[in-house]
Protein backbone atom coordinates (compact mmCIF):
# COMPACT_ATOMS: atom_id res chain seq x y z
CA UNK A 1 13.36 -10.28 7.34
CA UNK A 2 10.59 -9.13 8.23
CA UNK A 3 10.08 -5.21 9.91
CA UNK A 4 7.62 -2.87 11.35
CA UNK A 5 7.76 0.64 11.11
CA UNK A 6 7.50 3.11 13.99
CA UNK A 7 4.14 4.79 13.40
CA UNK A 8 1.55 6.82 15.18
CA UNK A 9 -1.50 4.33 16.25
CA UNK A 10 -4.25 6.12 15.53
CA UNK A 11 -2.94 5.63 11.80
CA UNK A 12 -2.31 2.46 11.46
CA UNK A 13 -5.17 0.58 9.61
CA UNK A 14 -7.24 -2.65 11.26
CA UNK A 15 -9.17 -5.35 10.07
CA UNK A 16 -12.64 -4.04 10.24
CA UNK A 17 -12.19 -0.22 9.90
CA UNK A 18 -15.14 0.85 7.89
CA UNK A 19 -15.16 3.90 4.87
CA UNK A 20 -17.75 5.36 3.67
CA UNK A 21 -15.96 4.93 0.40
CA UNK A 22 -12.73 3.70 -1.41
CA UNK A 23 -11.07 6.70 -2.36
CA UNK A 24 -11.00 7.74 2.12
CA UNK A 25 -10.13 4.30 3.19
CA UNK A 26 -6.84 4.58 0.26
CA UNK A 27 -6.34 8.05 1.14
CA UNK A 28 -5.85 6.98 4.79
CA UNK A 29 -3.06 4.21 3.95
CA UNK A 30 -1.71 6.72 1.77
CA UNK A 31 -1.25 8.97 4.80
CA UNK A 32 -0.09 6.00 6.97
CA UNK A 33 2.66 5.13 4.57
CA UNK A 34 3.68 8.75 4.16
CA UNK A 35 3.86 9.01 8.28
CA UNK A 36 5.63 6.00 8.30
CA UNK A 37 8.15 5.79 5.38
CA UNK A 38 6.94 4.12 2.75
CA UNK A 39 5.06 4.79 -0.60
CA UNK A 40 2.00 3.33 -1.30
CA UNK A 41 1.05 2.12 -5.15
CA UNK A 42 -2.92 0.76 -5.95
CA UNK A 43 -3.39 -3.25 -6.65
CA UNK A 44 -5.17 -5.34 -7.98
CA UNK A 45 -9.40 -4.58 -7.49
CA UNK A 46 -12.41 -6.80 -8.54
CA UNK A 47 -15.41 -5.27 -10.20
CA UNK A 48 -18.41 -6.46 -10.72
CA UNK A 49 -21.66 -4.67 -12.25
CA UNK A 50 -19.58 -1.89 -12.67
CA UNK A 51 -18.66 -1.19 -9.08
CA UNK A 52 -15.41 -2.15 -7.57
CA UNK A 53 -15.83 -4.93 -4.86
CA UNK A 54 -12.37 -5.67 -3.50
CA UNK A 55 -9.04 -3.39 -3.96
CA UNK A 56 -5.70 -3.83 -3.06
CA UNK A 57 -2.89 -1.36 -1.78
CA UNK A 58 0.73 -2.12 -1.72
CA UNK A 59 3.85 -0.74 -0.87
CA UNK A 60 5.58 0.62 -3.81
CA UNK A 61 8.15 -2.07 -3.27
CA UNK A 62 5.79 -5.20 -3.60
CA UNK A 63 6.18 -7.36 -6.77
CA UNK A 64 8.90 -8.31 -9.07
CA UNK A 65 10.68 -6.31 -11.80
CA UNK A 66 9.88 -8.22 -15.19
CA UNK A 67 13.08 -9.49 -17.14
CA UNK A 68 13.41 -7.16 -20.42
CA UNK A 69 16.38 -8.80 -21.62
CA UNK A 70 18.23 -5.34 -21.35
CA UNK A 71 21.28 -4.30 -19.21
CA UNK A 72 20.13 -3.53 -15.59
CA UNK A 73 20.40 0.40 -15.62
CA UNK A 74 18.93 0.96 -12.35
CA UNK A 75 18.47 -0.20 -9.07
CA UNK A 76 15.44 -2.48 -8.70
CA UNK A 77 12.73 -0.89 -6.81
CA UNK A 78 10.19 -4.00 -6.25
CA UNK A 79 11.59 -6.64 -3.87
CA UNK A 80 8.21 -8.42 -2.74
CA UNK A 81 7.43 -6.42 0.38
CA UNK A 82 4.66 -8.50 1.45
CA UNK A 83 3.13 -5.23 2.81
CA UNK A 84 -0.29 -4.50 2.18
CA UNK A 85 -3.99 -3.47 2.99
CA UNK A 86 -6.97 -4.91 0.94
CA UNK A 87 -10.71 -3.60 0.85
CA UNK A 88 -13.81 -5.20 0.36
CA UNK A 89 -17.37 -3.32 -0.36
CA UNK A 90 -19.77 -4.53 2.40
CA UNK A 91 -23.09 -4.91 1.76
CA UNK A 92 -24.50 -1.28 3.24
CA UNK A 93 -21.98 0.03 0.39
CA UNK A 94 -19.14 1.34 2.47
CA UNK A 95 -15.47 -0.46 2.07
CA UNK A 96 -13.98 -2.51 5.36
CA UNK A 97 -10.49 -3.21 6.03
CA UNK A 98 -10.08 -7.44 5.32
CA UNK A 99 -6.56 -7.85 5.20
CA UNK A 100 -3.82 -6.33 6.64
CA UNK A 101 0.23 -7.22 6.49
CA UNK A 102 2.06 -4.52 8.17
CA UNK A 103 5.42 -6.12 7.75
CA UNK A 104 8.14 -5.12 5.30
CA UNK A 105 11.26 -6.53 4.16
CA UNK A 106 13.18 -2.90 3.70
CA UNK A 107 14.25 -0.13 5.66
CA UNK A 108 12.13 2.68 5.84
CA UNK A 109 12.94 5.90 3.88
CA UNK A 110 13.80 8.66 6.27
CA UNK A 111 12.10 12.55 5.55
CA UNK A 112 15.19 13.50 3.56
CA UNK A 113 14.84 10.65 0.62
CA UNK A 114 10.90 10.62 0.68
CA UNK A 115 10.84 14.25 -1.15
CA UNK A 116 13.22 12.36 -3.78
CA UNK A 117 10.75 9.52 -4.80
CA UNK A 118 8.24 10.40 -8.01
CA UNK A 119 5.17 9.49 -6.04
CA UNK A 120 5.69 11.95 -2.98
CA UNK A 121 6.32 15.18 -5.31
């Protein structure tokens, strides 16, 4: 299953948008998953010399819950969305768009339940 969600185009990220540094080009996925009903969560990055060379963004839903070997409380949050947007630094400095997967395997949340998840209060 595999679904897009209905977004405004001028946000949605493309392979080969250009920021003059990390923290914009993550602050504008951030702002495309809050327009579009998701929550976003940082990756994995590479550094090297001290300066980060490739970052990852996910939807809060990517990954697997890790087995504690206690009684399931709660409702499992991470169900592998494959959605994502990964950065690279380029070499005038700035960070460009590499990788994009805009598809996810959950329904958006709707206004009402965003203002209930810990990462939009």
């Amino acid at each position: 299953m595999n679904r897009t969600f209905d977004c405004p185009i001028h946000l949605k990220p493309s392979i080969g948008m250009v920021f003059d540094k990390l923290e914009l080009g993550i602050g504008f996925y951030e702002a495309y998953a809050k327009e579009c009903g998701f929550v976003s969560r940082l990756g994995s990055q590479k550094v090297s010399k001290d300066v980060v060379t490739h970052k990852a963004c996910l939807c809060n839903k990517a990954g697997e819950c890790q087995a504690k070997g206690t009684k399931q409380r709660r409702q499992r949050t991470r169900i592998s969305c494959p959605a994502r947007v990964n950065f690279k630094r380029i070499p005038s400095g700035q960070y460009q768009i590499y990788a994009f997967v805009e598809g996810h395997n959950h329904m958006p949340q709707t206004p009402l339940t965003m203002v209930h998840l810990t990462q939009t209060r």
